[in-house]
C-alpha atoms as a PDB file:
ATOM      1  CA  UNK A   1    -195.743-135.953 135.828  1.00  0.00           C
ATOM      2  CA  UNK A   2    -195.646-132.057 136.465  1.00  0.00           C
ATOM      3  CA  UNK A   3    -195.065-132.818 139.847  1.00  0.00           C
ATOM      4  CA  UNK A   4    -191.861-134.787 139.418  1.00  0.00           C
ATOM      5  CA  UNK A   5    -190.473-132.124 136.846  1.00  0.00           C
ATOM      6  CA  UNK A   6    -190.948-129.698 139.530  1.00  0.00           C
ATOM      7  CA  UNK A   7    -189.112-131.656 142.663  1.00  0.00           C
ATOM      8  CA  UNK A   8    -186.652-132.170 139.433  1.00  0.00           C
ATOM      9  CA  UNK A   9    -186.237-128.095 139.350  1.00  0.00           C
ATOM     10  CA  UNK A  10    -186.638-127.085 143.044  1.00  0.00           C
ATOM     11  CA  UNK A  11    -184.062-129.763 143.345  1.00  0.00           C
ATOM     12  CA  UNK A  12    -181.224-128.364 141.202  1.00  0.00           C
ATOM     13  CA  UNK A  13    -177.614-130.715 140.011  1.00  0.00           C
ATOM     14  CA  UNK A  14    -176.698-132.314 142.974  1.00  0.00           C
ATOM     15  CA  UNK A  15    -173.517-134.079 142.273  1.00  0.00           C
ATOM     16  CA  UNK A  16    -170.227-134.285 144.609  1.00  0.00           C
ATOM     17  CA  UNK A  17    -167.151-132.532 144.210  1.00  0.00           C
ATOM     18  CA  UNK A  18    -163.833-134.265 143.451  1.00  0.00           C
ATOM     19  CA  UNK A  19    -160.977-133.424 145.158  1.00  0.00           C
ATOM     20  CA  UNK A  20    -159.202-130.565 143.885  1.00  0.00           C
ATOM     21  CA  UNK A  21    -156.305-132.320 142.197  1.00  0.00           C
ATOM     22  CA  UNK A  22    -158.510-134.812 140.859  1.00  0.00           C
ATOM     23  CA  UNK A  23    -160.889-132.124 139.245  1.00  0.00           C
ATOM     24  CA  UNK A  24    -157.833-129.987 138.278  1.00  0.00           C
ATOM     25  CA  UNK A  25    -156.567-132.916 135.631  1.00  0.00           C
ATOM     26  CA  UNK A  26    -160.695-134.287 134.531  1.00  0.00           C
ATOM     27  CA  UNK A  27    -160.643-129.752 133.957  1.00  0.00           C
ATOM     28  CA  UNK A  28    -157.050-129.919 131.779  1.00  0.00           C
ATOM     29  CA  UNK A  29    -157.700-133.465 129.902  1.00  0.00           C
ATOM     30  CA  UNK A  30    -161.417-132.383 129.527  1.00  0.00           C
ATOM     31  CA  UNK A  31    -160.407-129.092 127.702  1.00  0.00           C
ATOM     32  CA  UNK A  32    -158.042-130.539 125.654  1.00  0.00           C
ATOM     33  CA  UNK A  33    -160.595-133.568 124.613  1.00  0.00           C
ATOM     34  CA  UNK A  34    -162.982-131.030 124.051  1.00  0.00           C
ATOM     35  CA  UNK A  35    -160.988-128.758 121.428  1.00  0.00           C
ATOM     36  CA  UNK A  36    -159.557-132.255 120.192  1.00  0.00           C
ATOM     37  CA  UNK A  37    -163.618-133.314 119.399  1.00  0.00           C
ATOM     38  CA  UNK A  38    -165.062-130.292 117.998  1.00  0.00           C
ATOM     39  CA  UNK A  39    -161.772-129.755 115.610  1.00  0.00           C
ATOM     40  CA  UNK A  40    -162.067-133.868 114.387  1.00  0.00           C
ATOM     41  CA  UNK A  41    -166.201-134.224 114.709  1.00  0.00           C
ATOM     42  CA  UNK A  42    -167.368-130.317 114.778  1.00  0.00           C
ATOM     43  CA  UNK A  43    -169.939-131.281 117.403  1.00  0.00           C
ATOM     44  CA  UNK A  44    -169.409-134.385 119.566  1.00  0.00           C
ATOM     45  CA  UNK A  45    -168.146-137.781 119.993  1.00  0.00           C
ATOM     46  CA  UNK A  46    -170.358-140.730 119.907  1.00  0.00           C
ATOM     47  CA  UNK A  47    -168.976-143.840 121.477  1.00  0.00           C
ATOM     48  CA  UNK A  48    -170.206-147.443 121.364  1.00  0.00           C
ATOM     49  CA  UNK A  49    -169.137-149.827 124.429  1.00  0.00           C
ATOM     50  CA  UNK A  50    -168.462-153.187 123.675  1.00  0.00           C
ATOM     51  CA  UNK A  51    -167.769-156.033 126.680  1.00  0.00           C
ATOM     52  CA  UNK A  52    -166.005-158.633 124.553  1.00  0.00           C
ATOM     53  CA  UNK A  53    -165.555-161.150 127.481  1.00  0.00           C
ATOM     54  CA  UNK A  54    -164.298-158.960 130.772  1.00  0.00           C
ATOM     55  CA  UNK A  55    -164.504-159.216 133.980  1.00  0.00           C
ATOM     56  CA  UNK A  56    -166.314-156.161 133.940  1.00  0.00           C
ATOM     57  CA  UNK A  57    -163.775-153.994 136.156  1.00  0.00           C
ATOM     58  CA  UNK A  58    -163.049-152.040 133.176  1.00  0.00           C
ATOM     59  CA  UNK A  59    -166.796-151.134 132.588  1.00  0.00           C
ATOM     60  CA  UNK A  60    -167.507-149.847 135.745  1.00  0.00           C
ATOM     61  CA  UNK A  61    -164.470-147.284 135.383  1.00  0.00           C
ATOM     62  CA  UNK A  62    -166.254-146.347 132.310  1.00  0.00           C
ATOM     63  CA  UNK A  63    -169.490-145.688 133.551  1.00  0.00           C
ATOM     64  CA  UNK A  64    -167.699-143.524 136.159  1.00  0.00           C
ATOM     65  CA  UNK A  65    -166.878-141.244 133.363  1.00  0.00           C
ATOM     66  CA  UNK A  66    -170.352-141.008 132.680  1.00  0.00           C
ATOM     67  CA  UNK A  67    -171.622-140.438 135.661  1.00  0.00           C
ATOM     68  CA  UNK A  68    -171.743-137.332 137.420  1.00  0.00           C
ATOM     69  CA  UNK A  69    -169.311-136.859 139.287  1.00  0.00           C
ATOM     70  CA  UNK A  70    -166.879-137.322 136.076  1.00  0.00           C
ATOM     71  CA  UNK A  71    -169.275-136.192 133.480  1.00  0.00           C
ATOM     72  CA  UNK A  72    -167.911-136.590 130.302  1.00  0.00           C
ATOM     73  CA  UNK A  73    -170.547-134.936 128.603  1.00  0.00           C
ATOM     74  CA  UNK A  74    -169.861-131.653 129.505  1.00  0.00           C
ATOM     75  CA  UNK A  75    -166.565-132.239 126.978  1.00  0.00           C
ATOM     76  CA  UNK A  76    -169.334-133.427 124.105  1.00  0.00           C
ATOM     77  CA  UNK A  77    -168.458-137.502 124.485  1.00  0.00           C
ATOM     78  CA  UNK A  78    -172.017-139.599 124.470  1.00  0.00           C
ATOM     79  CA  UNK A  79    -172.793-143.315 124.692  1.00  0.00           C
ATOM     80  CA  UNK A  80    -175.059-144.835 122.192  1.00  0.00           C
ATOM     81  CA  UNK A  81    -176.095-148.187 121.966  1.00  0.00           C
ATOM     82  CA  UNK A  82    -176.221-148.557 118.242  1.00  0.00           C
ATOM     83  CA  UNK A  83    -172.620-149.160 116.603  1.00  0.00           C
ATOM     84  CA  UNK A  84    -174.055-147.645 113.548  1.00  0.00           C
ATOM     85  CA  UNK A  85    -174.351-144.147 115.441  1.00  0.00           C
ATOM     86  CA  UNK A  86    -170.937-144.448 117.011  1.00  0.00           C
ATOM     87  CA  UNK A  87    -167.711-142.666 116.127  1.00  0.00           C
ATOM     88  CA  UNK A  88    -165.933-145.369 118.378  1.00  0.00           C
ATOM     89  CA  UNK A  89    -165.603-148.391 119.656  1.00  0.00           C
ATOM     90  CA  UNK A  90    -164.530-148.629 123.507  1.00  0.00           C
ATOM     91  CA  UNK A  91    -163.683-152.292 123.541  1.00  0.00           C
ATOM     92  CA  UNK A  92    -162.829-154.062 126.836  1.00  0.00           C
ATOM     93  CA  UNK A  93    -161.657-157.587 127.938  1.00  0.00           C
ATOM     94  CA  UNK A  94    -159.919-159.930 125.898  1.00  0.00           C
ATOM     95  CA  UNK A  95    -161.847-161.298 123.372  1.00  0.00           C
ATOM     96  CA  UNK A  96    -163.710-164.383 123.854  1.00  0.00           C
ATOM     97  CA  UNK A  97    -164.951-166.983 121.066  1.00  0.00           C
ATOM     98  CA  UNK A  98    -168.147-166.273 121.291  1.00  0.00           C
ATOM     99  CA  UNK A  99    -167.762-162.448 121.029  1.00  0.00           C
ATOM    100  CA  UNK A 100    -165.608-162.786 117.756  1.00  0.00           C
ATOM    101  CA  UNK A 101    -167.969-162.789 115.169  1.00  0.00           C
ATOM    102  CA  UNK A 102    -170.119-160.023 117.506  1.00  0.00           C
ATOM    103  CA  UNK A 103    -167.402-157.604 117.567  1.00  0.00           C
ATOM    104  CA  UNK A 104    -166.341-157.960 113.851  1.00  0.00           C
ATOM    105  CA  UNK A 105    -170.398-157.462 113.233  1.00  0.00           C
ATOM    106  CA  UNK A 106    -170.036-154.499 115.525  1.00  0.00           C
ATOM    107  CA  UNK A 107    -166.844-153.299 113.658  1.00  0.00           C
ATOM    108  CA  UNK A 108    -168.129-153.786 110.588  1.00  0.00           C
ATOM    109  CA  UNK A 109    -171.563-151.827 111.513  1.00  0.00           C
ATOM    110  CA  UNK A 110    -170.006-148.714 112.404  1.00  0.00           C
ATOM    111  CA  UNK A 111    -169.672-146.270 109.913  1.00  0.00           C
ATOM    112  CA  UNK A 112    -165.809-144.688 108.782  1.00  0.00           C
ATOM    113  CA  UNK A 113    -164.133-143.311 109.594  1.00  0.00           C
ATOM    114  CA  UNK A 114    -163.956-145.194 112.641  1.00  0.00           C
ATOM    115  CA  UNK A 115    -161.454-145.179 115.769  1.00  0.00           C
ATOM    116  CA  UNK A 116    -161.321-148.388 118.038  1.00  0.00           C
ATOM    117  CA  UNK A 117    -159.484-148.436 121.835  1.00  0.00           C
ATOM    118  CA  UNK A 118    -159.153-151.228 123.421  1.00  0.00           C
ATOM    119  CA  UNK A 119    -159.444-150.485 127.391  1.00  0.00           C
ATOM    120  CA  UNK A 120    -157.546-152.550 130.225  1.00  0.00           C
ATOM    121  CA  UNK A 121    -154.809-154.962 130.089  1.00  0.00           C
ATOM    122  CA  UNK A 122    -157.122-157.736 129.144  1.00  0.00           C
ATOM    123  CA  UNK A 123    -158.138-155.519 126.085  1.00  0.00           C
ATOM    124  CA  UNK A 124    -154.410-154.918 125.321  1.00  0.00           C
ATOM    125  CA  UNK A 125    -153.095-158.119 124.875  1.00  0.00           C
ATOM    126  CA  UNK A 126    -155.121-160.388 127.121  1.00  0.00           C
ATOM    127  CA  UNK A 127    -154.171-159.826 130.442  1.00  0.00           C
ATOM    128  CA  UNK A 128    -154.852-162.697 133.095  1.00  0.00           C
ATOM    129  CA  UNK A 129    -156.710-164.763 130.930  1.00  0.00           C
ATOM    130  CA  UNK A 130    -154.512-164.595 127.609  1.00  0.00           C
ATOM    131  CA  UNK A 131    -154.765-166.784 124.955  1.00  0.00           C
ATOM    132  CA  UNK A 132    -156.633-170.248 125.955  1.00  0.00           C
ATOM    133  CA  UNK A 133    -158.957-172.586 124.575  1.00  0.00           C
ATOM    134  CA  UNK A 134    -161.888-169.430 125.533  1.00  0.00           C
ATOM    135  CA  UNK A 135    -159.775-166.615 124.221  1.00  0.00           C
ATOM    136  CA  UNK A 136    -158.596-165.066 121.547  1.00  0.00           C
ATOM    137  CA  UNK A 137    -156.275-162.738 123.691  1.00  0.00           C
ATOM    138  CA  UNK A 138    -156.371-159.123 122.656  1.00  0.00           C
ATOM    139  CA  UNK A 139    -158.771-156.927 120.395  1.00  0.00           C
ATOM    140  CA  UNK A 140    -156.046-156.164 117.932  1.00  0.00           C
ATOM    141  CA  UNK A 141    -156.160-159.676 117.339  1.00  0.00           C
ATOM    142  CA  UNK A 142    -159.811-159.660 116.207  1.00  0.00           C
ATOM    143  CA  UNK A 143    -159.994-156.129 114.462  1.00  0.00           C
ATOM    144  CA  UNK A 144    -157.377-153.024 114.382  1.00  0.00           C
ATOM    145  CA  UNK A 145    -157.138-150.938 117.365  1.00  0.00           C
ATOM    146  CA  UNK A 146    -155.976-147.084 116.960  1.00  0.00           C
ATOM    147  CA  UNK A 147    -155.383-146.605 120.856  1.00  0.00           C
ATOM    148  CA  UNK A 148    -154.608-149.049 124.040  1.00  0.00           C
ATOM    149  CA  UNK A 149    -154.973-148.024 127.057  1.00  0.00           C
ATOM    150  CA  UNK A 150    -153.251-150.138 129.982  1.00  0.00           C
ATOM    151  CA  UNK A 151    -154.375-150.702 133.460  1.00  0.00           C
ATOM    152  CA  UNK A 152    -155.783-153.589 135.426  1.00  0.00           C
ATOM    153  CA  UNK A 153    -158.664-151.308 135.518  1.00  0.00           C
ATOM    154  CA  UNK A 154    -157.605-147.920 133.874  1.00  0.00           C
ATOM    155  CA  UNK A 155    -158.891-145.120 135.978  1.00  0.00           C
ATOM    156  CA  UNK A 156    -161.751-142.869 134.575  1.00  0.00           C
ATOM    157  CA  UNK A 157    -158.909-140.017 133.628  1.00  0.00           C
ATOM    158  CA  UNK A 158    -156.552-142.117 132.275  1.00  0.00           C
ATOM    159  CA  UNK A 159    -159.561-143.174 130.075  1.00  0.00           C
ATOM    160  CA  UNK A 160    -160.246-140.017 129.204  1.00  0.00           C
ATOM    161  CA  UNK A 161    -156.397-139.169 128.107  1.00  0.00           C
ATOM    162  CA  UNK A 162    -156.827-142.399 126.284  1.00  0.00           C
ATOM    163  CA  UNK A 163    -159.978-141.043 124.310  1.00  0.00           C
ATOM    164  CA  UNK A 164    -158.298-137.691 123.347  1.00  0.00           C
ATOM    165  CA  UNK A 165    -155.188-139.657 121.978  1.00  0.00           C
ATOM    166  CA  UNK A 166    -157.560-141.473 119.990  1.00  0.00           C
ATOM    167  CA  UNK A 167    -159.296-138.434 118.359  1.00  0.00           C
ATOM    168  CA  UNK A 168    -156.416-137.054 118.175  1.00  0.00           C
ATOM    169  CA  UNK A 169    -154.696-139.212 115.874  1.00  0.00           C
END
């Protein structure tokens, strides 16, 4: 064990650098989310991801945020995989009918005040797959949504500008 934790220090961060206008907007967006989150929460954002049925494009744009190139917890947002810990619900894909009663569970579980976004067009309003005899189409058909954000998938800032629109509200 020590001798992991100290290849961990002699080590260091090593993460790649974005490309500078990249990194100038995650800098602006991440400033503003920042502000946005300690003014609304006072210390930081706790979000719950929920897959209701996607094709999971939209997830891994997500986990780019939280990786470290992105980093989104240097601007005080962090994952959690209770709903009863979250401040939000980041809810992607339309929703299928066997998530329905699992996202109104996971709605229901997290405590108010409570912000929901759907993420991707599928999240919006169904996208490719709609309404059919497997979907229900959207999230804000299933429980109220505070913030979509489009995109077939949405890039990690968009995401983000999505997120601070949310707590911003």
């Amino acid at each position: 064990m020590l001798r992991i934790l100290h290849q961990i220090f002699r080590t260091g961060i090593v993460t790649e650098p974005l490309p500078p206008a990249i990194e100038a907007e995650i800098e602006e967006v991440g400033a503003r989310l920042e502000e946005a989150i300690k003014r609304r929460f006072r210390k930081s954002l706790t979000i719950r991801q929920v897959d209701a049925g996607s094709c999971n494009a939209c997830e891994l744009e997500i986990h780019a945020i939280n990786n470290p190139i992105y980093n989104c917890e240097r601007f005080g947002i962090h994952f959690t995989a209770s709903p009863r810990f979250a401040d939000m619900l980041l809810v992607t894909g339309p929703v299928s009918r066997n998530m329905e009663i699992a996202l109104r569970r996971t709605y229901n579980a997290t405590p108010s005040p409570k912000l929901v976004v759907a993420v991707g067009d599928c999240g919006c309003n169904g996208g490719v797959f709609g309404e059919s005899y497997a979907c229900l189409g959207g999230v804000g058909k299933v429980i109220p949504v505070d913030v979509y954000i489009a995109g077939c998938p949405p890039t990690p800032v968009v995401i983000l500008q999505g997120i601070l629109k949310a707590v911003g509200k």
